[in-house]
C-alpha atoms as a PDB file:
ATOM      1  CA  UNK A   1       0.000   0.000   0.000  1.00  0.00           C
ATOM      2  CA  UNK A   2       1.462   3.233  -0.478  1.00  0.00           C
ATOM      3  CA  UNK A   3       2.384   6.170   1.627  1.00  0.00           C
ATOM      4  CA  UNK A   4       1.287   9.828  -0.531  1.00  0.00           C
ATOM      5  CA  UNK A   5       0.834  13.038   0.235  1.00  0.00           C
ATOM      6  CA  UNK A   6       0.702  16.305  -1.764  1.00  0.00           C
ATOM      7  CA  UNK A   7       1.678  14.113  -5.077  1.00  0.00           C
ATOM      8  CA  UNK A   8       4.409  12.438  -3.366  1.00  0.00           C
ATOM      9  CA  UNK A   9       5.237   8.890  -2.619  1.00  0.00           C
ATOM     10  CA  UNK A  10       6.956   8.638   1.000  1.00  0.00           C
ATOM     11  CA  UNK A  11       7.298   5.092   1.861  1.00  0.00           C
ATOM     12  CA  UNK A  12       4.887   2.059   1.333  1.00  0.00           C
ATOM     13  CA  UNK A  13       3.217  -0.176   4.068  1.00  0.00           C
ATOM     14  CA  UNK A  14       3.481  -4.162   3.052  1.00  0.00           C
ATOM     15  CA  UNK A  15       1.175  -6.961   4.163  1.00  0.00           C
ATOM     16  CA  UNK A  16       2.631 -10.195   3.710  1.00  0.00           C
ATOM     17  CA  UNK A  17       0.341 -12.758   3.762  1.00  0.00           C
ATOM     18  CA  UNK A  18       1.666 -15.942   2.667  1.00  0.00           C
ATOM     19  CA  UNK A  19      -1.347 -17.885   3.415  1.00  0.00           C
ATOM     20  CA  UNK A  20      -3.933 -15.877   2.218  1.00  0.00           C
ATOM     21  CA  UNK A  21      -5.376 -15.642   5.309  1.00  0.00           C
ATOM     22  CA  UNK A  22      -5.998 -11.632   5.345  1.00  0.00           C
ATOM     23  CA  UNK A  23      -9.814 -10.401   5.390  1.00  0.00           C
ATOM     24  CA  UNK A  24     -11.229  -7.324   3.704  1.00  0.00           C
ATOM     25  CA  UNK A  25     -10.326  -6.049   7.871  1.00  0.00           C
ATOM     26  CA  UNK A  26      -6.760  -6.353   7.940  1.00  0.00           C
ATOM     27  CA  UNK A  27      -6.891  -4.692   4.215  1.00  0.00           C
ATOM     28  CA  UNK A  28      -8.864  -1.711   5.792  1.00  0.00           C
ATOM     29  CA  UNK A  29      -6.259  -1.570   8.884  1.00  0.00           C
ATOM     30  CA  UNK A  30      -3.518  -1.172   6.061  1.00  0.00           C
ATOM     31  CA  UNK A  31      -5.248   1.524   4.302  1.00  0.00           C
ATOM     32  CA  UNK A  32      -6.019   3.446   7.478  1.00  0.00           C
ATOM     33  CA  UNK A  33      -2.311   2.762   8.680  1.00  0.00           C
ATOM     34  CA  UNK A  34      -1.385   4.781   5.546  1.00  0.00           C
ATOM     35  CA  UNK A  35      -3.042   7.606   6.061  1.00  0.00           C
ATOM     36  CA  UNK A  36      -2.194   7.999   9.413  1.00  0.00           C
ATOM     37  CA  UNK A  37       1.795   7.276   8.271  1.00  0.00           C
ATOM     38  CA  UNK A  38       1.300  10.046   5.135  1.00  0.00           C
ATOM     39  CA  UNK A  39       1.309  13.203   7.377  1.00  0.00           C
ATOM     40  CA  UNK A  40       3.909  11.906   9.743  1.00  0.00           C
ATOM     41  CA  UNK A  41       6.249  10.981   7.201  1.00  0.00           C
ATOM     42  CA  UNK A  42       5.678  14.422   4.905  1.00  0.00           C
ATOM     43  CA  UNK A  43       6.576  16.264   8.071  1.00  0.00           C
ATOM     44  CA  UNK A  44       9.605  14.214   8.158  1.00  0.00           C
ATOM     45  CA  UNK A  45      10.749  14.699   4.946  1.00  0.00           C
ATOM     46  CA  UNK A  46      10.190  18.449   5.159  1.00  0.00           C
ATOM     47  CA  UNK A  47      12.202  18.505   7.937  1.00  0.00           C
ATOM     48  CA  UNK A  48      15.138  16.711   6.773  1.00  0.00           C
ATOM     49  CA  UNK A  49      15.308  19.281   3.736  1.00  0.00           C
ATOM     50  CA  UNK A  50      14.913  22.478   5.991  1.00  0.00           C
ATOM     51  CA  UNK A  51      17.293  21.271   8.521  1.00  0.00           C
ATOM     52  CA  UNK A  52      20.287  21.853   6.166  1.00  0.00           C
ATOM     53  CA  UNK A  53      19.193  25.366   5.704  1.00  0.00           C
ATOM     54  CA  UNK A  54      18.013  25.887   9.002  1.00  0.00           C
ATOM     55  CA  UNK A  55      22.019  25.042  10.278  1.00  0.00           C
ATOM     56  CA  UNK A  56      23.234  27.678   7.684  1.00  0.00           C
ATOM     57  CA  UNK A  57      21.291  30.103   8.677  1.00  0.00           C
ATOM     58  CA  UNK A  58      21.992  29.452  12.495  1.00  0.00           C
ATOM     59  CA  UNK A  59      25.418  29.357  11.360  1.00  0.00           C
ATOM     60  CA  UNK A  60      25.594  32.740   9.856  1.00  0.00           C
ATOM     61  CA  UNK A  61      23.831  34.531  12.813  1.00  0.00           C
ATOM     62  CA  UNK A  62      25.642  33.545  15.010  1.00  0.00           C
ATOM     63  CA  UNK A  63      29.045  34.477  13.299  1.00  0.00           C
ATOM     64  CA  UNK A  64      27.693  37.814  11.808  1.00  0.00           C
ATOM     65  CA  UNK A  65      26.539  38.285  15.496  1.00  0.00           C
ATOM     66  CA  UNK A  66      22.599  38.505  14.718  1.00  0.00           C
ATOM     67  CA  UNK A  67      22.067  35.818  17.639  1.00  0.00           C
ATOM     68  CA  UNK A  68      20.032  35.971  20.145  1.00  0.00           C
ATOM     69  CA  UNK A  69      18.301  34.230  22.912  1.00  0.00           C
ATOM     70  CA  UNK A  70      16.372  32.345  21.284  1.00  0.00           C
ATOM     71  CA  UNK A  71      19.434  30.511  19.330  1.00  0.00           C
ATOM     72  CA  UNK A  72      19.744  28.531  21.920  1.00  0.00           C
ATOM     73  CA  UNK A  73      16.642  26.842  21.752  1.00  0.00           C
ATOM     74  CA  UNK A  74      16.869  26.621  17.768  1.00  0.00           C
ATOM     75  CA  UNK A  75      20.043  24.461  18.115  1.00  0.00           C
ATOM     76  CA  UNK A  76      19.202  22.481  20.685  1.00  0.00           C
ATOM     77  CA  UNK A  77      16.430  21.193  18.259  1.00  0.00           C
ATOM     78  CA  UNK A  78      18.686  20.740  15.633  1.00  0.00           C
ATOM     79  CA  UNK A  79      20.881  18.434  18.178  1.00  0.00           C
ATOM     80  CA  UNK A  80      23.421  20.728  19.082  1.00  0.00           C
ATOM     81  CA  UNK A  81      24.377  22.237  22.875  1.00  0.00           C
ATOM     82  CA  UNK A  82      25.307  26.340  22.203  1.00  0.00           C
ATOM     83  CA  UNK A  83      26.445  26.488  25.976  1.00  0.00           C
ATOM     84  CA  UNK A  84      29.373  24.840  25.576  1.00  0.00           C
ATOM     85  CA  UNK A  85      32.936  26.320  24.472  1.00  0.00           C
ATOM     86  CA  UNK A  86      33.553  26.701  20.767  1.00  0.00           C
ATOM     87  CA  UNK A  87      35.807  27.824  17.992  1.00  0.00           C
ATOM     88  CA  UNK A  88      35.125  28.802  14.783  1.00  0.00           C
ATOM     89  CA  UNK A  89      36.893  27.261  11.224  1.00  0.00           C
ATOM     90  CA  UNK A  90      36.372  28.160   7.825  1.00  0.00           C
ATOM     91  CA  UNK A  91      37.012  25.916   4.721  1.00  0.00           C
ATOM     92  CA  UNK A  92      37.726  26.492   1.296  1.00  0.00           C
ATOM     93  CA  UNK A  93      38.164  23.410  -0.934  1.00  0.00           C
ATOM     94  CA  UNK A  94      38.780  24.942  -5.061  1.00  0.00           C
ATOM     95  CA  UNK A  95      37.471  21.692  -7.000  1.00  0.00           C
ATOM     96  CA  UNK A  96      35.271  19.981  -4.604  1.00  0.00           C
ATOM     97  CA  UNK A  97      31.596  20.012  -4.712  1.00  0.00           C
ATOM     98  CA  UNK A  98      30.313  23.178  -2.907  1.00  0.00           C
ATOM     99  CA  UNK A  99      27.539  24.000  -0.888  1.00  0.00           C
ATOM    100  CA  UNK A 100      25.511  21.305   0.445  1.00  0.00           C
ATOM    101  CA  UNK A 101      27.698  18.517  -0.704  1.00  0.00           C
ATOM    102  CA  UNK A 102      30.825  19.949   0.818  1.00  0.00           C
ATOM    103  CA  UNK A 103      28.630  20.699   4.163  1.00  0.00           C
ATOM    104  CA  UNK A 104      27.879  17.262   3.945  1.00  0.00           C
ATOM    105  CA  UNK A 105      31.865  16.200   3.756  1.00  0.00           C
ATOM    106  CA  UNK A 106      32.635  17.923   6.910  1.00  0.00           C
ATOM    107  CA  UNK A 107      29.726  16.642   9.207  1.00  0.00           C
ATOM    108  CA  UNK A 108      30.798  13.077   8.389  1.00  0.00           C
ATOM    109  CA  UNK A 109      34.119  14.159   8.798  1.00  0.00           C
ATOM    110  CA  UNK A 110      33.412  15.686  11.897  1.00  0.00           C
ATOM    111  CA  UNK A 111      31.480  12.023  12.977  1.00  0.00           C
ATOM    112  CA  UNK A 112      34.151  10.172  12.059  1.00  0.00           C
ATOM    113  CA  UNK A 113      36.240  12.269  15.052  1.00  0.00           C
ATOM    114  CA  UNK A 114      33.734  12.428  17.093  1.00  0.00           C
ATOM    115  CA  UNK A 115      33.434  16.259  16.785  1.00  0.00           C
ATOM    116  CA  UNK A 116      30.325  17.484  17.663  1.00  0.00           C
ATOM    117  CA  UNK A 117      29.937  20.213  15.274  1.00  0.00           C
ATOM    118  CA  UNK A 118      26.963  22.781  13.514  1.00  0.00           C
ATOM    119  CA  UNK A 119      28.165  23.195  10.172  1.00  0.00           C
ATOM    120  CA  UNK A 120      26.977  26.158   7.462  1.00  0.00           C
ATOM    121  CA  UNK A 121      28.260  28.022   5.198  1.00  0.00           C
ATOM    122  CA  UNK A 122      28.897  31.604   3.799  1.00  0.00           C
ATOM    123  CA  UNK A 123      29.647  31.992   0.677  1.00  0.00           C
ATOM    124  CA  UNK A 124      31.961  29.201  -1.069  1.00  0.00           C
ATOM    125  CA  UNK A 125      33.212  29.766   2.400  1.00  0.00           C
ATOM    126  CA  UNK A 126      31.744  26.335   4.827  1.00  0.00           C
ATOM    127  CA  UNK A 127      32.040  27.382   8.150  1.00  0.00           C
ATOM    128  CA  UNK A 128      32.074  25.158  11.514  1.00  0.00           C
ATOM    129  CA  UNK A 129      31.522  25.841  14.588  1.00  0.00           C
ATOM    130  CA  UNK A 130      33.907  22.981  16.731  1.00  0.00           C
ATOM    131  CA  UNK A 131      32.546  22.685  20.371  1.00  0.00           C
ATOM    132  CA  UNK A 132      34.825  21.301  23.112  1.00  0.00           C
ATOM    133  CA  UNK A 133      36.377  22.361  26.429  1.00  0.00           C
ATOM    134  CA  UNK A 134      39.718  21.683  25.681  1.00  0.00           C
ATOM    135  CA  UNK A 135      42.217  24.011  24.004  1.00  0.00           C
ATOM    136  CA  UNK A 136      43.204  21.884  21.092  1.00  0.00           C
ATOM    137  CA  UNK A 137      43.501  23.292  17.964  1.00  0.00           C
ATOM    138  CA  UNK A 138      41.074  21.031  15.655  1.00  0.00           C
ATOM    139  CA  UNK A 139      42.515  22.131  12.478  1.00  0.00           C
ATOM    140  CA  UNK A 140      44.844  19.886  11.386  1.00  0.00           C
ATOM    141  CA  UNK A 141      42.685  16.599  12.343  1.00  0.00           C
ATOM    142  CA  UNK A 142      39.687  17.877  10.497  1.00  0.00           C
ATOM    143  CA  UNK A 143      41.850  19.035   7.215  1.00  0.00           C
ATOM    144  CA  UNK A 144      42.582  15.207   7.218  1.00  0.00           C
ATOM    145  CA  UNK A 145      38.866  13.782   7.670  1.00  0.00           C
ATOM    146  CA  UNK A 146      37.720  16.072   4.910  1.00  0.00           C
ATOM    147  CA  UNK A 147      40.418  14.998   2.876  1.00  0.00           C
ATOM    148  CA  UNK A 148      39.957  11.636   3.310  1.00  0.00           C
ATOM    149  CA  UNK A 149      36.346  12.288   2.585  1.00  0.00           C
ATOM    150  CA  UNK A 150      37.013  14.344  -0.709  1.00  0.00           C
ATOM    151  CA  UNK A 151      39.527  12.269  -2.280  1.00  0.00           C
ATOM    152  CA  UNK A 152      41.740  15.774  -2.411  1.00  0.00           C
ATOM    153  CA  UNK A 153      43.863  17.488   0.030  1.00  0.00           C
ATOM    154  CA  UNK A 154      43.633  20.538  -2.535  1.00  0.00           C
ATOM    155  CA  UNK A 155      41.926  22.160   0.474  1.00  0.00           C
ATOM    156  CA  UNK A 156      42.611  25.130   3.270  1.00  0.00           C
ATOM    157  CA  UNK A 157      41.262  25.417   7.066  1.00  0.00           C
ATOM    158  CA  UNK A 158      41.590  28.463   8.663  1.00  0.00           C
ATOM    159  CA  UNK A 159      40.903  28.055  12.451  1.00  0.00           C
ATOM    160  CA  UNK A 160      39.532  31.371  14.711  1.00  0.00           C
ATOM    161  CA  UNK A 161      40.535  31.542  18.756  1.00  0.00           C
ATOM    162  CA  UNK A 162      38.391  29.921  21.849  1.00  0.00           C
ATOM    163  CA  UNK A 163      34.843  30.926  22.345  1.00  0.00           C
ATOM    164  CA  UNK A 164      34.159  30.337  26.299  1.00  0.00           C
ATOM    165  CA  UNK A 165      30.632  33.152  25.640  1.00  0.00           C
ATOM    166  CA  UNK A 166      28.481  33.286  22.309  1.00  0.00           C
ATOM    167  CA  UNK A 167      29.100  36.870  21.686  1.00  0.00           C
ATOM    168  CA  UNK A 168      32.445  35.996  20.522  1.00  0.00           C
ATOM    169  CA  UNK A 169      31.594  34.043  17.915  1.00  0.00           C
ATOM    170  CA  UNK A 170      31.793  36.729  15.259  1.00  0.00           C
ATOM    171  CA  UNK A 171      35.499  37.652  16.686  1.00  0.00           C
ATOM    172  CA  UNK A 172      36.595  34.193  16.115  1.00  0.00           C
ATOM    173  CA  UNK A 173      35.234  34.147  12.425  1.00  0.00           C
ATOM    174  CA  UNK A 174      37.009  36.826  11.737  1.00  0.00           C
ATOM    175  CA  UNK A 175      40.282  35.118  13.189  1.00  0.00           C
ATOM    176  CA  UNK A 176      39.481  31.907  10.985  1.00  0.00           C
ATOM    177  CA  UNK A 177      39.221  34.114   8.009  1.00  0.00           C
ATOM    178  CA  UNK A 178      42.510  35.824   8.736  1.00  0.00           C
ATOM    179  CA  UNK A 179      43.889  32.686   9.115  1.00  0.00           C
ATOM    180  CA  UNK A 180      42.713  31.122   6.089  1.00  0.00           C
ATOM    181  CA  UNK A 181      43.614  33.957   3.828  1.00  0.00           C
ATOM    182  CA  UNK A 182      47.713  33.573   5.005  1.00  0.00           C
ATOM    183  CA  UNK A 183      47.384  29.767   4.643  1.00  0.00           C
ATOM    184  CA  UNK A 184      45.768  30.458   0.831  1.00  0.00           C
ATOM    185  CA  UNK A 185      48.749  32.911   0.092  1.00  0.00           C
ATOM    186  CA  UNK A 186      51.516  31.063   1.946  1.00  0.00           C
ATOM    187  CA  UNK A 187      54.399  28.471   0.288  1.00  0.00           C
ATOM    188  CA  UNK A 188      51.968  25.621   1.040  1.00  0.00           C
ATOM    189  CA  UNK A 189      48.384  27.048   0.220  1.00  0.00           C
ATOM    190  CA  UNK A 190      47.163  23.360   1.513  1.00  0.00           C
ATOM    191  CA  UNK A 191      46.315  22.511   5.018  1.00  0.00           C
ATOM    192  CA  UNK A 192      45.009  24.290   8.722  1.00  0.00           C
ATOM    193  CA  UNK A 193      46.462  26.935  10.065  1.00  0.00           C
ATOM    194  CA  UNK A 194      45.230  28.745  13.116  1.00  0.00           C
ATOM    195  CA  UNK A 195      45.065  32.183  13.929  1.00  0.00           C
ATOM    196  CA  UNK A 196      47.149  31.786  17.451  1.00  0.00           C
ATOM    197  CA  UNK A 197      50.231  30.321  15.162  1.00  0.00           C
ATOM    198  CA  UNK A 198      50.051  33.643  12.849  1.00  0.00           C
ATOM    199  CA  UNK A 199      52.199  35.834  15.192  1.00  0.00           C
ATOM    200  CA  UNK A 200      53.300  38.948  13.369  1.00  0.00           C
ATOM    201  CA  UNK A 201      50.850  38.047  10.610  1.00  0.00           C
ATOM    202  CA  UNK A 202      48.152  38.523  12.684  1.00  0.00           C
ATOM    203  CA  UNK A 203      47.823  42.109  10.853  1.00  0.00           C
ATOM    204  CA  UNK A 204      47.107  40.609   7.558  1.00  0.00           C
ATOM    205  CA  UNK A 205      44.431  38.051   6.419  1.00  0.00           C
ATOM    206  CA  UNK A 206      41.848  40.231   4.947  1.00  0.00           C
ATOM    207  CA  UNK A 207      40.332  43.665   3.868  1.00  0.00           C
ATOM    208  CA  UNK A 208      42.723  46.817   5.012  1.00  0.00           C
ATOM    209  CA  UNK A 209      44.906  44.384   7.227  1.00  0.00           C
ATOM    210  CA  UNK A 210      45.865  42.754   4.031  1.00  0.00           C
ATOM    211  CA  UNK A 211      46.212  45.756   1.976  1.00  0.00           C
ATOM    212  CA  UNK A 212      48.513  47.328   4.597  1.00  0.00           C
ATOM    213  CA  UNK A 213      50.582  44.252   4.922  1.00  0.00           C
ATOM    214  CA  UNK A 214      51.190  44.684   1.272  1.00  0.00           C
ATOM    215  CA  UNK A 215      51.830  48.497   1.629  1.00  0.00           C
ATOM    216  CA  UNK A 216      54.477  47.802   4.217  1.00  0.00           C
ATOM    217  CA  UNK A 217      56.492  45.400   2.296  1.00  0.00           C
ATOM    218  CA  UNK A 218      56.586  47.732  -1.089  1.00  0.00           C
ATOM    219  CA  UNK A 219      57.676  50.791   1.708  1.00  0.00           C
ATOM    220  CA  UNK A 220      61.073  48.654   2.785  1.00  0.00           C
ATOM    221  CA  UNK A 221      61.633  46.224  -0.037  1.00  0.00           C
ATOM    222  CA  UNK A 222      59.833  47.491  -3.067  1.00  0.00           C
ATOM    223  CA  UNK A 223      63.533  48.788  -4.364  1.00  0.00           C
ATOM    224  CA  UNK A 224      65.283  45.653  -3.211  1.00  0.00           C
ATOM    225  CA  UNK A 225      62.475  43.117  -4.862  1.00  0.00           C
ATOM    226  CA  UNK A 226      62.356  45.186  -8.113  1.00  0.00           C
ATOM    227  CA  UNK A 227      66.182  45.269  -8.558  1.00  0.00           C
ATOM    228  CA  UNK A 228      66.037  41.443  -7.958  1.00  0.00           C
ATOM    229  CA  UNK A 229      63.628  40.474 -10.401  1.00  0.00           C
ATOM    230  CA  UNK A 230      65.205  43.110 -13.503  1.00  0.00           C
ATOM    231  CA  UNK A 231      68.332  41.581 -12.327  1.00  0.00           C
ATOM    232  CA  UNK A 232      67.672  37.853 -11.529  1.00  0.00           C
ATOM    233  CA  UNK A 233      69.204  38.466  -8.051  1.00  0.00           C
ATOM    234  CA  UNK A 234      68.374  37.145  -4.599  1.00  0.00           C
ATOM    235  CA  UNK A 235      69.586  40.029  -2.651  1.00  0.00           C
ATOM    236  CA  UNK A 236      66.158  39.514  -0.522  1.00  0.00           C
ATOM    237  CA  UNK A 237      66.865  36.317   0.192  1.00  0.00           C
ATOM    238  CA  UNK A 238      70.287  37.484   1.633  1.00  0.00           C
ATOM    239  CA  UNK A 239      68.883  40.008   3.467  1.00  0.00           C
ATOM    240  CA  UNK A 240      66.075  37.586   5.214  1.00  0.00           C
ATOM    241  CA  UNK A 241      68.968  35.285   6.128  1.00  0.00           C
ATOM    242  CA  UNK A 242      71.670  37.787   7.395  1.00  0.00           C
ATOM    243  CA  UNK A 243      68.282  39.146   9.801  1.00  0.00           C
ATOM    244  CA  UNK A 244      66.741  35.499  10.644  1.00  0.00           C
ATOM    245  CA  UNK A 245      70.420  34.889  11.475  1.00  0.00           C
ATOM    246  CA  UNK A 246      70.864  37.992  14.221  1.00  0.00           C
ATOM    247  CA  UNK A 247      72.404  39.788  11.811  1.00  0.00           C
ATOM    248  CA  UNK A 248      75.638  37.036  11.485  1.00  0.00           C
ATOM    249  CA  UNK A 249      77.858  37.304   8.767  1.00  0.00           C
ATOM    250  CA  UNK A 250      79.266  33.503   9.508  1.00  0.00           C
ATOM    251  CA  UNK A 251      75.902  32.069   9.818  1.00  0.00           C
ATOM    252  CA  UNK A 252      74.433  33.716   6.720  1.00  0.00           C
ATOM    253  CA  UNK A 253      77.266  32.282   5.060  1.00  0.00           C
ATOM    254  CA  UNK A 254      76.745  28.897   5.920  1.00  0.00           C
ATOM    255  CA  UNK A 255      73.015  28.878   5.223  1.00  0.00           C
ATOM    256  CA  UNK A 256      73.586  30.428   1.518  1.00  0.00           C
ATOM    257  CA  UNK A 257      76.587  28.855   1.280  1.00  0.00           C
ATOM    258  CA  UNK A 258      78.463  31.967   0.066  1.00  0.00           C
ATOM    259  CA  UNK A 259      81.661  33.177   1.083  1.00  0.00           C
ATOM    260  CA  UNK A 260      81.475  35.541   4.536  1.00  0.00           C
ATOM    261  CA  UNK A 261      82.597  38.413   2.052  1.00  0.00           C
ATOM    262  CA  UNK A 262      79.878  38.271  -0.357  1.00  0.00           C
ATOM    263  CA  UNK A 263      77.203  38.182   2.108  1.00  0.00           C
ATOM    264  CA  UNK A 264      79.415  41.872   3.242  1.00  0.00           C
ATOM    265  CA  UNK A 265      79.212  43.203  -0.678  1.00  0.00           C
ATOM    266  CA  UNK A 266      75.567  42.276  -0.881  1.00  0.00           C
ATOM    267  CA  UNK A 267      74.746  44.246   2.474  1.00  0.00           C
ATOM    268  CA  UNK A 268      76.513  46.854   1.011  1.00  0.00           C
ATOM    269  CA  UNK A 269      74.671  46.612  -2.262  1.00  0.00           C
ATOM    270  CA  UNK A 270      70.854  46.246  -0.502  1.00  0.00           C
ATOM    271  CA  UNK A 271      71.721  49.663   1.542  1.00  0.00           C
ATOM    272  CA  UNK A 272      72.804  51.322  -1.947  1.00  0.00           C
ATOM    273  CA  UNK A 273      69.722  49.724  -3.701  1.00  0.00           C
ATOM    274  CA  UNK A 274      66.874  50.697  -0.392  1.00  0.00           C
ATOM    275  CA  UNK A 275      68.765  53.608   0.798  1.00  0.00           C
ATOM    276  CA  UNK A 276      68.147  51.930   4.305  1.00  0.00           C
ATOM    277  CA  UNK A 277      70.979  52.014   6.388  1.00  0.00           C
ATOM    278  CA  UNK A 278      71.459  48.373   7.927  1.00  0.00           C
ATOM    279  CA  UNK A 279      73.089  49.838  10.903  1.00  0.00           C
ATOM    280  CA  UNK A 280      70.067  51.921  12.677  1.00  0.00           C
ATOM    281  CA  UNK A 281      68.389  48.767  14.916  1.00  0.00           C
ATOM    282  CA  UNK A 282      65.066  50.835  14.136  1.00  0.00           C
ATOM    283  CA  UNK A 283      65.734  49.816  10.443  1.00  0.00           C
ATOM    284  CA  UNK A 284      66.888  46.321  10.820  1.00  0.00           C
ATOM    285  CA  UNK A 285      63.724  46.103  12.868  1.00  0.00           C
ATOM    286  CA  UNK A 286      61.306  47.075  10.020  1.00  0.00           C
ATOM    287  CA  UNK A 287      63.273  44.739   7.192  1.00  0.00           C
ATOM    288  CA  UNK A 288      63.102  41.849   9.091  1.00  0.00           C
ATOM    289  CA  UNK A 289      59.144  41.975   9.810  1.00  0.00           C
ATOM    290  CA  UNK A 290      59.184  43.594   5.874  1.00  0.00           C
ATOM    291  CA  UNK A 291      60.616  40.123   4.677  1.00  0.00           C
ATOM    292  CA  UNK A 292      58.799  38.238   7.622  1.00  0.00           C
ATOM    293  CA  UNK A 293      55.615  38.990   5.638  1.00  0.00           C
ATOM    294  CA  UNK A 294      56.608  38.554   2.322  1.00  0.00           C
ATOM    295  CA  UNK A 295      57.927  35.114   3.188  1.00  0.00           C
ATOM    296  CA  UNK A 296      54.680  34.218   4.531  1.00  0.00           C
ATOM    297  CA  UNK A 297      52.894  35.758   1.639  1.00  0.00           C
ATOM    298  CA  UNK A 298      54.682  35.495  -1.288  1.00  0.00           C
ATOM    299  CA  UNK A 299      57.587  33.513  -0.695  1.00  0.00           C
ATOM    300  CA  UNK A 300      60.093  32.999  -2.880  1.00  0.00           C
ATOM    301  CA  UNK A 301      59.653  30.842  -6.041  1.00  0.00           C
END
């Protein structure tokens, strides 16, 4: 017997009767079993298709910080406890299916660790909101799971601070973003990367922060990066070293494995080029966050 409603076939309700042994009764009980299944099940169905959206926008409310008291209740009936700790990660997989299907990814992913997560999405942006008490960064475990559950690792997680209230949800978003826009532009655009591990970086991700990052790096290398490149030199490279290296002369050597006197004629040659002088600690200062950046950013090829 089947299961309808509005034009649509939910399920179907079976008899078996081997024996033949049914009367026109038990073929009445069937029919009335049906339509008392037909309005259950539709409001079933309808559910499982709104809950989706009703987790994105949950999701985005409570990271654009739109939530209020009554969010509580709405994700408690979708299964998840607000109350608890959180952090916020965003994900960005180029390739993969979006929307839904990539929604879909994570929350098995997120089973498979047994994460409890609410999962929505902005954007080609998914974002997650991780809940947990302990301080653990859940990055790099979940760039895995999704991974595995992709079939690429073609993807990037950036992952925001801890949430202990829900009013600073929207703060860690904006972390997670940050974070995921270094991890897109780094040397190895692939993988989690948290804002906490960002250090001086933390001034760049997105927006003016980004723009100013870039600003920064033209002010004190723009000279040094566009001699290079006319040139086909690496006299940024050097100068990275010689400041990762305290400003050595031996141990610059050794890592560019040069002799100690041409790491002393390219110093000489990056103050002619910049018109910095390498000896004011104020400047040395500057360079070495300068090329801190553009390492992170747009490291060298």
């Amino acid at each position: 017997m089947p299961i309808e409603m509005a034009g649509d076939l939910l399920d179907v309700v079976v008899l078996v009767d081997p024996d033949r042994r049914a009367a026109e009764a038990d073929t009445s009980a069937l029919e009335q079993a049906a339509l008392v299944l037909a309005p259950l099940l539709f409001h079933e169905r309808r559910l499982a298709e709104l809950e989706p959206q009703l987790r994105r926008d949950l999701v985005d409310r409570l990271v654009s910080g739109e939530g209020t008291e009554n969010v509580f209740a709405q994700a408690a009936a979708l299964g998840h406890d607000l109350h608890r700790q959180h952090k916020v990660a965003v994900l960005e997989w180029p390739g993969a299916p979006e929307g839904a299907a990539l929604c879909d990814a994570v929350t098995r992913a997120a089973e498979r660790l047994r994460r409890d997560v609410l999962v929505g999405s902005r954007g080609a942006t998914t974002v997650v909101l991780v809940a947990g008490e302990d301080r653990h960064d859940p990055g790099d475990e979940l760039y895995r799971a999704v991974s595995d559950e992709l079939g690429t690792g073609a993807g990037a997680i950036g992952v925001g601070g801890h949430c202990d209230v829900l009013t600073e949800l929207p703060h860690s978003y904006d972390e997670a973003v940050r974070a995921l826009a270094v991890r897109r532009r780094s040397q190895d655009p692939y993988g989690s990367t948290g804002f906490d591990e960002l250090g001086l970086c933390r001034m760049m991700g997105t927006g003016e922060g980004e723009r100013e990052a870039d600003r920064f790096v033209r002010v004190w290398l723009g000279r040094l990066l566009d001699y290079d490149a006319h040139h086909h030199t690496e006299l940024a490279m050097t100068l990275s070293r010689y400041l990762e290296s305290g400003c050595s002369y031996d141990a610059t050597s050794e890592i560019l494995l040069i002799h100690r006197s041409t790491v002393r004629y390219r110093l000489q040659r990056i103050g002619e080029i910049t018109g910095h002088d390498l000896g004011v600690v104020e400047t040395r200062l500057n360079l070495h966050i300068a090329t801190h950046i553009r390492n992170v950013l747009d490291p060298p090829r």
